[in-house]
C-alpha atoms as a PDB file:
ATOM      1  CA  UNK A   1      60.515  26.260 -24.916  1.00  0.00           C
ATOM      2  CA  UNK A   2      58.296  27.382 -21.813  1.00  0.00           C
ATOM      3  CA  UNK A   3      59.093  30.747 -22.851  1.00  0.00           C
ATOM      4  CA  UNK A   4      57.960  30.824 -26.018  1.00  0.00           C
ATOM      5  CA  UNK A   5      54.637  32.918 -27.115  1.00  0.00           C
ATOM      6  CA  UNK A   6      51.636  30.144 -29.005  1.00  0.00           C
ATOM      7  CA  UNK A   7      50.168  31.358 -32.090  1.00  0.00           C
ATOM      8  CA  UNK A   8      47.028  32.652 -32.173  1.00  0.00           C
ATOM      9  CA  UNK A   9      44.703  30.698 -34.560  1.00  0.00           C
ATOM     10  CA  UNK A  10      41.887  33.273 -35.843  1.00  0.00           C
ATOM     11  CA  UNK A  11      38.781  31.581 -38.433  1.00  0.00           C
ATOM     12  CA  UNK A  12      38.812  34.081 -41.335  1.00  0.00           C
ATOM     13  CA  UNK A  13      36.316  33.696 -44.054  1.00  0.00           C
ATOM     14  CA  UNK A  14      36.027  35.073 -47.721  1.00  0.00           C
ATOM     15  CA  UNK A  15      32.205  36.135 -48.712  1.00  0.00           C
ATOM     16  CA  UNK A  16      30.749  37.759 -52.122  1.00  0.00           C
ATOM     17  CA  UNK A  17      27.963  39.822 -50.698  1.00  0.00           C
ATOM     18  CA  UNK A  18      25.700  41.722 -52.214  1.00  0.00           C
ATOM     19  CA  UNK A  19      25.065  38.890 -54.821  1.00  0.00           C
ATOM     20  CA  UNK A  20      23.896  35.541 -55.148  1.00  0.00           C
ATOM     21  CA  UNK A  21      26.857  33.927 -58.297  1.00  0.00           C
ATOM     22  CA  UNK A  22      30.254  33.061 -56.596  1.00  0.00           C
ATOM     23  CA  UNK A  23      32.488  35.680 -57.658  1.00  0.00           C
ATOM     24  CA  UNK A  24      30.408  38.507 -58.442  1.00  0.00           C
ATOM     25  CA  UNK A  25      29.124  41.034 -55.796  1.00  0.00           C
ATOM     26  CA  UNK A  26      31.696  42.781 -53.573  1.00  0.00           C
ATOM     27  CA  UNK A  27      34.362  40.437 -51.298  1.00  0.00           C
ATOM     28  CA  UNK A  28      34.766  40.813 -47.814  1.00  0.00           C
ATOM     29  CA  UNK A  29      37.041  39.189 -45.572  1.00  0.00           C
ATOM     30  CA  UNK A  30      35.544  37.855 -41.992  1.00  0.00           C
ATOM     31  CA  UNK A  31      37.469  37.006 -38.746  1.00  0.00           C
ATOM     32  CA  UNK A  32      36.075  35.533 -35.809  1.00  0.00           C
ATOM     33  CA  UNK A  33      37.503  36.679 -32.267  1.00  0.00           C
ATOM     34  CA  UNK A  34      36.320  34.022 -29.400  1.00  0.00           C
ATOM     35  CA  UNK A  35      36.119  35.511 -25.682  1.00  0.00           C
ATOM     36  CA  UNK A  36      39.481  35.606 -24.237  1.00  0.00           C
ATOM     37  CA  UNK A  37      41.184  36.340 -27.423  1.00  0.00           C
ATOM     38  CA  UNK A  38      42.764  39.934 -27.961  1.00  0.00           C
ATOM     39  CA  UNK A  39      43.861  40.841 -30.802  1.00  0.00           C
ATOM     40  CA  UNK A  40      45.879  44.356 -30.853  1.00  0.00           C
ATOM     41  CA  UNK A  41      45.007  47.005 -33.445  1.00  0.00           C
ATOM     42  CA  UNK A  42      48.223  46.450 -35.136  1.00  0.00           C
ATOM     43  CA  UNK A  43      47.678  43.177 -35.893  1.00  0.00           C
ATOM     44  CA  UNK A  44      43.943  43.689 -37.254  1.00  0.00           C
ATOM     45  CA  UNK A  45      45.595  46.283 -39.410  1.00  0.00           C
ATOM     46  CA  UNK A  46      48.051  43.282 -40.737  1.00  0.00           C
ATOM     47  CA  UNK A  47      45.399  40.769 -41.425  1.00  0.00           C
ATOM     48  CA  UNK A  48      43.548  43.779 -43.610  1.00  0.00           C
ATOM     49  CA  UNK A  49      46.577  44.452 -45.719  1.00  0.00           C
ATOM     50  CA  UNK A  50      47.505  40.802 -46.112  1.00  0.00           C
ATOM     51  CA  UNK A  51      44.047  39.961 -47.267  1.00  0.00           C
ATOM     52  CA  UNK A  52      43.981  43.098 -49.668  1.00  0.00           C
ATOM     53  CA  UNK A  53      40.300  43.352 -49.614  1.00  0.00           C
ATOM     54  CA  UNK A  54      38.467  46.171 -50.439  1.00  0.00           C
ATOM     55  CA  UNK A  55      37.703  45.335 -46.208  1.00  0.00           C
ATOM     56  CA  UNK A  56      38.046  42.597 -43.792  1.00  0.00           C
ATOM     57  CA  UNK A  57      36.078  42.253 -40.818  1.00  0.00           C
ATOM     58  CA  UNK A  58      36.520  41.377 -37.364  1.00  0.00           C
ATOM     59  CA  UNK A  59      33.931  40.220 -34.816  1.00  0.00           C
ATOM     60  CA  UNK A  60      34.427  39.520 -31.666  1.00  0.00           C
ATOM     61  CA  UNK A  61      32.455  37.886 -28.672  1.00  0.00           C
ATOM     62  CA  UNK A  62      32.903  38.933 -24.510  1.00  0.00           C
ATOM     63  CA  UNK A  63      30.755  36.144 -24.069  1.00  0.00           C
ATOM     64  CA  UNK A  64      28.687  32.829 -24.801  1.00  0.00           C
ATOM     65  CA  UNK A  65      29.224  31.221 -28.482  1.00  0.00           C
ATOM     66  CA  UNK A  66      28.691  32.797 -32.053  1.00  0.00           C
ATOM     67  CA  UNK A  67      26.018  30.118 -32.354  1.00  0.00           C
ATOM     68  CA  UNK A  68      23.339  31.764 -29.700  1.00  0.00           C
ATOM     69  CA  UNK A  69      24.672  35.500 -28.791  1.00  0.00           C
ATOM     70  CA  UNK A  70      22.866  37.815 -30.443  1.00  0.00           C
ATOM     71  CA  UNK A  71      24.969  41.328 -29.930  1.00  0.00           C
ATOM     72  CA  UNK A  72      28.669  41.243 -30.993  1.00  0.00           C
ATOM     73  CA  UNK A  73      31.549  43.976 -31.851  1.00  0.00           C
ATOM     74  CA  UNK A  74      32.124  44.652 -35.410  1.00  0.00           C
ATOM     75  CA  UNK A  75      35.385  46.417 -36.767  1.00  0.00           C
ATOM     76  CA  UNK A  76      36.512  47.080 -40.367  1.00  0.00           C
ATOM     77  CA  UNK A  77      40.049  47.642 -42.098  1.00  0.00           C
ATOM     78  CA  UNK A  78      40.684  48.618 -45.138  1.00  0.00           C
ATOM     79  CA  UNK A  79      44.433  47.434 -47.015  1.00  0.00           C
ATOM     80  CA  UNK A  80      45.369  50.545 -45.257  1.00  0.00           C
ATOM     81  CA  UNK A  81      43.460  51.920 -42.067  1.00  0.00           C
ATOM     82  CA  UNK A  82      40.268  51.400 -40.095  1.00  0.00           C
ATOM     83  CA  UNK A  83      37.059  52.766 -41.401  1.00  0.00           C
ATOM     84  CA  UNK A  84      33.643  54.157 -39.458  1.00  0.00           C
ATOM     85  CA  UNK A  85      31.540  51.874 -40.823  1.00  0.00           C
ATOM     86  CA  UNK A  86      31.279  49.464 -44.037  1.00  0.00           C
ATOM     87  CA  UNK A  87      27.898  47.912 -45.569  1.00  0.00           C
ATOM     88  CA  UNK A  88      29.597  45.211 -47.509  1.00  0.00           C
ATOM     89  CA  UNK A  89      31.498  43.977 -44.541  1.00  0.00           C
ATOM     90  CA  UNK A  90      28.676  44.057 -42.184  1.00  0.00           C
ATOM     91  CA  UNK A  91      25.996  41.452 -44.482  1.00  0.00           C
ATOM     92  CA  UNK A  92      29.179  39.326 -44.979  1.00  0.00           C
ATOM     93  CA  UNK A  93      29.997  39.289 -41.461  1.00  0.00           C
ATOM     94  CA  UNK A  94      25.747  38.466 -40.709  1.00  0.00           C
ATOM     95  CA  UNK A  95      26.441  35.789 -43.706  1.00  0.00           C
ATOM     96  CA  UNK A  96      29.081  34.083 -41.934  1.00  0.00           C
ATOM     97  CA  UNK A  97      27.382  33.772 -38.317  1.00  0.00           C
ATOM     98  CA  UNK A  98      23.392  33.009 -40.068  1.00  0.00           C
ATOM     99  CA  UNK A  99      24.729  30.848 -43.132  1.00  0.00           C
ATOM    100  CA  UNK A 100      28.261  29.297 -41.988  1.00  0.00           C
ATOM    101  CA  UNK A 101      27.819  29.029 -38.184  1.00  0.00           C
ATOM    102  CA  UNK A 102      23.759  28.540 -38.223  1.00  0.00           C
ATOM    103  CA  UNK A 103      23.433  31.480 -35.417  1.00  0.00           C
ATOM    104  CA  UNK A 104      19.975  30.959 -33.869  1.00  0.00           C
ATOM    105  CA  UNK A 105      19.326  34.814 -34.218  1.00  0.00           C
ATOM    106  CA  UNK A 106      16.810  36.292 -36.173  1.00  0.00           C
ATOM    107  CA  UNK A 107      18.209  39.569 -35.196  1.00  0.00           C
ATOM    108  CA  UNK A 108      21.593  40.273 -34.699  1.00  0.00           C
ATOM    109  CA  UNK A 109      23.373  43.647 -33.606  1.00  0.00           C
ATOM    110  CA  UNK A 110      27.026  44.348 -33.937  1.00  0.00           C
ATOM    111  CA  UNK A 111      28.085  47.285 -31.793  1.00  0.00           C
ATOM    112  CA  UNK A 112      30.610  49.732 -33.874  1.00  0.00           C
ATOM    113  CA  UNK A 113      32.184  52.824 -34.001  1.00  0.00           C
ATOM    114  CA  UNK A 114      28.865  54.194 -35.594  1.00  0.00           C
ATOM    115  CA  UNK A 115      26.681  52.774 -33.166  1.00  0.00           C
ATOM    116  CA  UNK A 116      24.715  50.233 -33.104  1.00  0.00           C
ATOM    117  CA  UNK A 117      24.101  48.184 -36.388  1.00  0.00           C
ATOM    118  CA  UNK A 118      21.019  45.836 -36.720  1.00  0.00           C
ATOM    119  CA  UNK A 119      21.196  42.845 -39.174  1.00  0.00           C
ATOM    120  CA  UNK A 120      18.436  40.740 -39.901  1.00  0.00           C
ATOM    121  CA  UNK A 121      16.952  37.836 -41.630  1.00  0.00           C
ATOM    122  CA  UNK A 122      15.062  38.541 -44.682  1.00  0.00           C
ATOM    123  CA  UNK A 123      14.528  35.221 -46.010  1.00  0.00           C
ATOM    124  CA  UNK A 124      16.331  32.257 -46.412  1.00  0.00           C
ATOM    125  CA  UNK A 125      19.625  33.882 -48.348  1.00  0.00           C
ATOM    126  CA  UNK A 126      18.718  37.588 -48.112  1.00  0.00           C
ATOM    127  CA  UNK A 127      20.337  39.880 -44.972  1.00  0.00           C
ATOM    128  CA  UNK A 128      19.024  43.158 -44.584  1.00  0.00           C
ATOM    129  CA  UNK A 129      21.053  45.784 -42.637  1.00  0.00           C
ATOM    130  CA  UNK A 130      19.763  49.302 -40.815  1.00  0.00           C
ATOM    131  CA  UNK A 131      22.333  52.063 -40.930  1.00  0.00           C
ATOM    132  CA  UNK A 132      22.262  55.362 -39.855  1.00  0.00           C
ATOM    133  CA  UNK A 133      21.446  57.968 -43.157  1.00  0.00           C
ATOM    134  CA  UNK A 134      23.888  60.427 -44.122  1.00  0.00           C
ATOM    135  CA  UNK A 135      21.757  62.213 -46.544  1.00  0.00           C
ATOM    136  CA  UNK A 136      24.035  64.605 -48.594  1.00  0.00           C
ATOM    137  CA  UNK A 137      23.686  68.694 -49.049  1.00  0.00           C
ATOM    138  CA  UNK A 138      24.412  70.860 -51.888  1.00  0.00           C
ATOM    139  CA  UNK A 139      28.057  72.133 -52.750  1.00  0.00           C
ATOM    140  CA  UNK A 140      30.038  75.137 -54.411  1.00  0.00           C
ATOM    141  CA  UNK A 141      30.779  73.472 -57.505  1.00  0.00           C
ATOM    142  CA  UNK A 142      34.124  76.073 -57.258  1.00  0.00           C
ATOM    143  CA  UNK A 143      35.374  74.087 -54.441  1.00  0.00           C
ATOM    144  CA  UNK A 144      35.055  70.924 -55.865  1.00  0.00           C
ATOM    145  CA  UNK A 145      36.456  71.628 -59.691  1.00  0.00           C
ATOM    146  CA  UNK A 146      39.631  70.574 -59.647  1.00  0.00           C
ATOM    147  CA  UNK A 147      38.256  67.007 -58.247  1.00  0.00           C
ATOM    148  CA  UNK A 148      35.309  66.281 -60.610  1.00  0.00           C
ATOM    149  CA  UNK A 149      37.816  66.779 -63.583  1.00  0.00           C
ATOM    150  CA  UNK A 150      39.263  63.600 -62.956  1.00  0.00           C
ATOM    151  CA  UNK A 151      36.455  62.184 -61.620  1.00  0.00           C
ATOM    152  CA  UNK A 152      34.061  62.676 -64.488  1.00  0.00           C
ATOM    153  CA  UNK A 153      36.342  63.639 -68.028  1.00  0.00           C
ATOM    154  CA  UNK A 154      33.259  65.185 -69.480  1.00  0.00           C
ATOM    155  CA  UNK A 155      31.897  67.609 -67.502  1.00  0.00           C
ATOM    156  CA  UNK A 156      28.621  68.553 -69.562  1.00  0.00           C
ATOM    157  CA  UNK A 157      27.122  65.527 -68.107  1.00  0.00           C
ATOM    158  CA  UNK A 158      27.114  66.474 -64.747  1.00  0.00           C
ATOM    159  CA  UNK A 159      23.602  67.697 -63.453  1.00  0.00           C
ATOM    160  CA  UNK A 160      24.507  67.686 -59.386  1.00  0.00           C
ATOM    161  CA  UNK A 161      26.821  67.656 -57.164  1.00  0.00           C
ATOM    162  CA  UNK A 162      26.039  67.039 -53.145  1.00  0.00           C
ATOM    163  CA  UNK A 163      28.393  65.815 -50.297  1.00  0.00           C
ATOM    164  CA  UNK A 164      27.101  64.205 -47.140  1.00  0.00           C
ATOM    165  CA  UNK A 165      28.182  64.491 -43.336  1.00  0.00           C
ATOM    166  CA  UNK A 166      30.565  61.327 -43.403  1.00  0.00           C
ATOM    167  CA  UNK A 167      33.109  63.180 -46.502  1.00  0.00           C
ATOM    168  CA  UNK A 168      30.810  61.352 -49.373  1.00  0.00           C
ATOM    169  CA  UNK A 169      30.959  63.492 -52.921  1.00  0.00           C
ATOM    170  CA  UNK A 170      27.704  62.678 -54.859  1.00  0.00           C
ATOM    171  CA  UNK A 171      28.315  62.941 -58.509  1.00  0.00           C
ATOM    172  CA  UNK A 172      24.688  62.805 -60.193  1.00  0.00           C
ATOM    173  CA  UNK A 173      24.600  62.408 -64.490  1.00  0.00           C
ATOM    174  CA  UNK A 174      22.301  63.753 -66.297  1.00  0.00           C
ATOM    175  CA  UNK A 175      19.337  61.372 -66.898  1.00  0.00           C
ATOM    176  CA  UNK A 176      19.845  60.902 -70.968  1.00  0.00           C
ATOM    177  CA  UNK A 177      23.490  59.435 -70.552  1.00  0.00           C
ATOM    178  CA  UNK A 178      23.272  55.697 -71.211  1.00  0.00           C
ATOM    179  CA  UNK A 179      24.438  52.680 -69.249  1.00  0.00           C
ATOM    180  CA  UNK A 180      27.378  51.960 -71.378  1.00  0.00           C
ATOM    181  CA  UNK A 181      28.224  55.837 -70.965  1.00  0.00           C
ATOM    182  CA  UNK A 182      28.394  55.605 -67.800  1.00  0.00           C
ATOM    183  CA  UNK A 183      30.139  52.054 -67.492  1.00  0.00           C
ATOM    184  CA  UNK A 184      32.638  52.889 -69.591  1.00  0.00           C
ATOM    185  CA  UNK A 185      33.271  56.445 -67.786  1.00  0.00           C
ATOM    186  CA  UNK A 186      37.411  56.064 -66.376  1.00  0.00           C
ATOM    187  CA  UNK A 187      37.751  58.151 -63.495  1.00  0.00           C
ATOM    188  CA  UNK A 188      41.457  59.156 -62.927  1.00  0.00           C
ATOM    189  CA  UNK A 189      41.246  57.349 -59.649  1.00  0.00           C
ATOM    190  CA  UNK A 190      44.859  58.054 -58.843  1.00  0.00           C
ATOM    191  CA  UNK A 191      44.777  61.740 -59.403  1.00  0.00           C
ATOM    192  CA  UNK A 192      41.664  62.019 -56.768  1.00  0.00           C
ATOM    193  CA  UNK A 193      43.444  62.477 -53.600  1.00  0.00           C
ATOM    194  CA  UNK A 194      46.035  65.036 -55.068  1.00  0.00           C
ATOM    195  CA  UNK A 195      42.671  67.254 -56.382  1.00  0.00           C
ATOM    196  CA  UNK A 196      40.629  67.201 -53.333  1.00  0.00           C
ATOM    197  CA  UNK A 197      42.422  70.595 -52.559  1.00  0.00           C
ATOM    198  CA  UNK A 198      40.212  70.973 -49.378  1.00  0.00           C
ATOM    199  CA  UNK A 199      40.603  67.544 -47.842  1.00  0.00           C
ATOM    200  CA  UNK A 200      37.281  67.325 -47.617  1.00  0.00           C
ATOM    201  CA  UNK A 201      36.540  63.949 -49.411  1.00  0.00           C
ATOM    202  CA  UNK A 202      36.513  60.404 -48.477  1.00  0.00           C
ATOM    203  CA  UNK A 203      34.953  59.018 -51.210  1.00  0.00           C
ATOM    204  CA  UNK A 204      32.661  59.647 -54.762  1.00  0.00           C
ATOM    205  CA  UNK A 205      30.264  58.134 -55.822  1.00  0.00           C
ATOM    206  CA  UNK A 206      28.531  58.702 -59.257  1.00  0.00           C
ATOM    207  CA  UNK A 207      24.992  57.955 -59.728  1.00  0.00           C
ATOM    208  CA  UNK A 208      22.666  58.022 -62.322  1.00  0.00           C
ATOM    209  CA  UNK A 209      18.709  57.829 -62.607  1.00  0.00           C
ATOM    210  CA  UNK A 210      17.507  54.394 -64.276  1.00  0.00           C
ATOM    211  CA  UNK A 211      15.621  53.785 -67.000  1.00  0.00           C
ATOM    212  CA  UNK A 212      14.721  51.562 -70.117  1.00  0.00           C
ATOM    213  CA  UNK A 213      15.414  53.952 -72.241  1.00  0.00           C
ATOM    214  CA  UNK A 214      18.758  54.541 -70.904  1.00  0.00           C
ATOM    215  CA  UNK A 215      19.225  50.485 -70.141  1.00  0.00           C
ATOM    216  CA  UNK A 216      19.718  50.496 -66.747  1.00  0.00           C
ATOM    217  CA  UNK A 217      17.740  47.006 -66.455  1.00  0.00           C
ATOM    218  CA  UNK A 218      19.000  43.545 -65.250  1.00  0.00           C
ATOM    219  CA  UNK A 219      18.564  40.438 -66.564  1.00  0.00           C
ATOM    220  CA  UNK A 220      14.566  39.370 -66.584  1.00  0.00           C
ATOM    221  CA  UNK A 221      13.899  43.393 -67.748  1.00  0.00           C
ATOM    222  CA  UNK A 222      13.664  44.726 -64.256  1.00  0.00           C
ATOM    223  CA  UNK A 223      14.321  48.581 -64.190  1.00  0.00           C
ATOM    224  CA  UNK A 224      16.917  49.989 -61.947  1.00  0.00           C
ATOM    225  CA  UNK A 225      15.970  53.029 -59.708  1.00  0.00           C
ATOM    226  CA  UNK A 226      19.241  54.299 -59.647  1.00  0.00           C
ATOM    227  CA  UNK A 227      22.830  52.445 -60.681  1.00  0.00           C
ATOM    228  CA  UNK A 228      26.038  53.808 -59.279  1.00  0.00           C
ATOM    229  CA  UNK A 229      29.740  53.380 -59.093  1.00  0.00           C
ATOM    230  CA  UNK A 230      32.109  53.966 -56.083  1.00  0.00           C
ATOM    231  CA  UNK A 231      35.540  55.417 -55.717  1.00  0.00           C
ATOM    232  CA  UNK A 232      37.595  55.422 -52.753  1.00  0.00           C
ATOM    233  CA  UNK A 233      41.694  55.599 -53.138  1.00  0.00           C
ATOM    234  CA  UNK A 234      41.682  57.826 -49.697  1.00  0.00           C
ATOM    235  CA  UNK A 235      41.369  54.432 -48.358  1.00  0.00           C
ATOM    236  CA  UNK A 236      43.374  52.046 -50.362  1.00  0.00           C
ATOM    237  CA  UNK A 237      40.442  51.531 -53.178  1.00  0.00           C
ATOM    238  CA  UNK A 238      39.803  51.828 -56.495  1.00  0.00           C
ATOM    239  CA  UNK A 239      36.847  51.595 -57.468  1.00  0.00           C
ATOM    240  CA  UNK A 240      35.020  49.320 -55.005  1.00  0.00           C
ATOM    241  CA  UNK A 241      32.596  46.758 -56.505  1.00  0.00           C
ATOM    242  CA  UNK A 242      29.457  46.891 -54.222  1.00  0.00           C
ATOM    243  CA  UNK A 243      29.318  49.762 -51.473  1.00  0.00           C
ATOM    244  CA  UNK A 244      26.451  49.602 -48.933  1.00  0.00           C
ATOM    245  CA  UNK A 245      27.334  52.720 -47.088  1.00  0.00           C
ATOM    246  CA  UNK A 246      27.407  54.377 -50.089  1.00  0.00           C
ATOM    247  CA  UNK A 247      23.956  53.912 -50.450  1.00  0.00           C
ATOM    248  CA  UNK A 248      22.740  55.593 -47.129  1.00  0.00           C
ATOM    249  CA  UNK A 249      23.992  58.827 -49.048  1.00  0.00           C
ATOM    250  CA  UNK A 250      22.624  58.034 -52.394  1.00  0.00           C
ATOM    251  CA  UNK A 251      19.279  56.590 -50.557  1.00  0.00           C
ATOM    252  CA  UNK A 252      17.753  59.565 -48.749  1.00  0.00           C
ATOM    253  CA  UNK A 253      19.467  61.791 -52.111  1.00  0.00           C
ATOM    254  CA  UNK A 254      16.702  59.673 -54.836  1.00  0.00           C
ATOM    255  CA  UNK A 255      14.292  59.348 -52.008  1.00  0.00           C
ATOM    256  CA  UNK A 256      14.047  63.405 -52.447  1.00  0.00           C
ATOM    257  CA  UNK A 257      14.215  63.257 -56.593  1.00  0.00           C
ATOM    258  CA  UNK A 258      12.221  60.609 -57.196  1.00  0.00           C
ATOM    259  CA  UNK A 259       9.529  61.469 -53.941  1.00  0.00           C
ATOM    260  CA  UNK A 260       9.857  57.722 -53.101  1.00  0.00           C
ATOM    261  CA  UNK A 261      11.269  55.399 -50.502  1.00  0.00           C
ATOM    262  CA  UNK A 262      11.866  52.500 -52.027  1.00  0.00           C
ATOM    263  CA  UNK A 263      14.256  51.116 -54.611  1.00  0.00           C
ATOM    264  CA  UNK A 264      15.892  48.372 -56.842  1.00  0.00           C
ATOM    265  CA  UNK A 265      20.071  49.576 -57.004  1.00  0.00           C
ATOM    266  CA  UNK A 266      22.680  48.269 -58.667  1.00  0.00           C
ATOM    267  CA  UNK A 267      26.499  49.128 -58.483  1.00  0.00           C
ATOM    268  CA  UNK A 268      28.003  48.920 -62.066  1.00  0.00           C
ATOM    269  CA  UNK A 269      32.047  47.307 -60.745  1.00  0.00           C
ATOM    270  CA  UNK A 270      32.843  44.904 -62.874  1.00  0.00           C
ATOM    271  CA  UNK A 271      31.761  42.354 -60.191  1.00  0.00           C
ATOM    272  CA  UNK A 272      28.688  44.181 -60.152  1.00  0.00           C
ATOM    273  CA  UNK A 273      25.754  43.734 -57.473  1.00  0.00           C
ATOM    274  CA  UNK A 274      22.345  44.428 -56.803  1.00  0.00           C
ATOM    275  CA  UNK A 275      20.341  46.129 -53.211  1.00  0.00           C
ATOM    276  CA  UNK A 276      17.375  46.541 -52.755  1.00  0.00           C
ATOM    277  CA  UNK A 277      17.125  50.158 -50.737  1.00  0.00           C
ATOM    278  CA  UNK A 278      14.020  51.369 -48.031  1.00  0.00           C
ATOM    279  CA  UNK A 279      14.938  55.137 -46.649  1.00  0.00           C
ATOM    280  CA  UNK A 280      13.310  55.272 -43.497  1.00  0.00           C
ATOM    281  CA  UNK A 281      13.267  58.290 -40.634  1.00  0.00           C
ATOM    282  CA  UNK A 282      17.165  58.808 -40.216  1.00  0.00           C
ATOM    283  CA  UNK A 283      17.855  55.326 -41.136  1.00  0.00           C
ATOM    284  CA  UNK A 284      18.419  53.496 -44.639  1.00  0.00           C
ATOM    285  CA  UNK A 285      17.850  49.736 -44.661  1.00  0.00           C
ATOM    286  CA  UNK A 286      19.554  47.569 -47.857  1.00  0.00           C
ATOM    287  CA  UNK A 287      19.036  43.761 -48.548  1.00  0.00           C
ATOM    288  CA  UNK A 288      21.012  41.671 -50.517  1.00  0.00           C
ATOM    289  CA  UNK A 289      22.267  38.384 -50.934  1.00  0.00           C
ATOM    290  CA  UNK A 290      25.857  36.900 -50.376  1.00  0.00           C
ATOM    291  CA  UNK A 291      27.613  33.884 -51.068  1.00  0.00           C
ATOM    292  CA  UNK A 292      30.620  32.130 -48.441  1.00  0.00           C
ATOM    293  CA  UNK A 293      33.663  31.111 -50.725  1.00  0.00           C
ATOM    294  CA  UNK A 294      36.692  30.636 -48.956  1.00  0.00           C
ATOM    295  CA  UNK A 295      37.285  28.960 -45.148  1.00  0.00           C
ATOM    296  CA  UNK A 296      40.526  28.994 -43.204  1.00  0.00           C
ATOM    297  CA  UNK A 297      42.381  29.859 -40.259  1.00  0.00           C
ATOM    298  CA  UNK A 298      45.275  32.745 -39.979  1.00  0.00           C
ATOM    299  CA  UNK A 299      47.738  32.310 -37.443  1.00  0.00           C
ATOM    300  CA  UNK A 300      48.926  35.351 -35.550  1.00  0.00           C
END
């Protein structure tokens, strides 16, 4: 019928990033948006919940071809609402126009609601992406109590606590806990949002200081600076496997411990993942690898 409406066919994408194994790393969804395609908030909010990601992506183009521009628009949603800004999302989305599309680019910026966001090449699989910092500040543990009960069961282990500008809670162990310790640590994930009494969180993250002794090495014996793990049920997740805006909080926080700038992270999900992490003056860039496993089309 003349009157009817034609679907609107949108390439989506499925990328492990922050690793280099299929199915490791964290996932993030990708959709592209040509020029003279709209999609309405609505429906971006859709595609995120029917993917059920921990995000999904959308880039769009005004103009030219995702094969030669070099600046594009970059939004995020969650399962359940659009977010500021998302690391993970941001090297998948680079992934998908350097790896899947062979963009020309060796620098890329994607325009956002936290400004602009520079991607580049690092090597042949590596991305590296330059964020804004959102170094964290000291907190009255009284305001936080109720919260880091169910966060952390035993509290004796807990040497600081900081929160940053963007509603981060930095959860710091104390340096003798061991890896398996601290994997094996169950947050009460659903009782988070109920304790944050002050609304004042967004997310926690709980990091501890690596070492041999403690095992915080990978594979080949490498030492990990720092190894972390992410909570975020304030916007439909768990415990998310590899979180690169985390790490502009817990960046610049070891970059002040350790009197250092850069370092070798891992996020301990059961995925897992591994950044490398350079604090620079109000920025924080991370590198990583990803990995494209899943090609398709969504009609809307």
């Amino acid at each position: 019928m003349s009157g009817d409406v034609l679907p609107l066919f949108v390439p989506i994408y499925v990328v492990d990033a922050f690793t280099e194994r299929p199915f490791h790393g964290n996932q993030a969804a990708v959709c592209l948006v040509s020029p003279g395609q709209v999609l309405t908030d609505e429906q971006m909010q859709k595609v995120g919940t029917e993917m059920n990601l921990s995000e999904t992506a959308f880039i769009s183009l005004d103009k030219g071809d995702f094969v030669t521009a070099n600046s594009f628009g970059l939004r995020w949603f969650t399962p359940t609402n659009e977010v500021d800004i998302c690391g993970h999302a941001t090297l998948a989305s680079a992934a998908v126009l350097f790896k899947e599309l062979g963009n020309s680019s060796s620098e890329i910026t994607f325009a956002s609601r936290s400004g602009p966001l520079v991607v580049k090449r690092f090597d042949q699989n590596k991305i590296s992406l330059n964020f804004p910092e959102d170094t964290p500040t000291p907190v009255n543990l009284a305001d936080f109590a109720d919260l880091l009960k169910v966060a952390v069961n035993d509290q004796s282990i807990i040497q600081d606590v900081q929160i940053s500008k963007y509603q981060y809670l930095l959860v710091r162990l104390k340096d003798d806990v061991k890896r398996e310790t601290f994997e094996a640590l169950k947050p009460q994930v659903d009782k988070m949002i109920e304790a944050d009494v002050n609304k004042s969180v967004k997310g926690i993250g709980i990091t501890l200081k690596g070492s041999r002794e403690n095992g915080c090495v990978d594979s080949k014996g490498n030492v990990y600076d720092f190894v972390s793990r992410f909570f975020s049920p304030w916007n439909g997740v768990s415990e998310d496997p590899v979180t690169g805006s985390w790490h502009v909080v817990a960046g610049p926080y070891w970059a002040k411990e350790l009197n250092k700038l850069n370092f070798y992270a891992r996020q301990c999900s059961k995925r897992g993942g591994d950044l490398w992490v350079t604090v620079e003056k109000d920025r924080v860039v991370f590198t990583g690898d990803s990995v494209v496993n899943l090609r398709g089309t969504f009609s809307l």
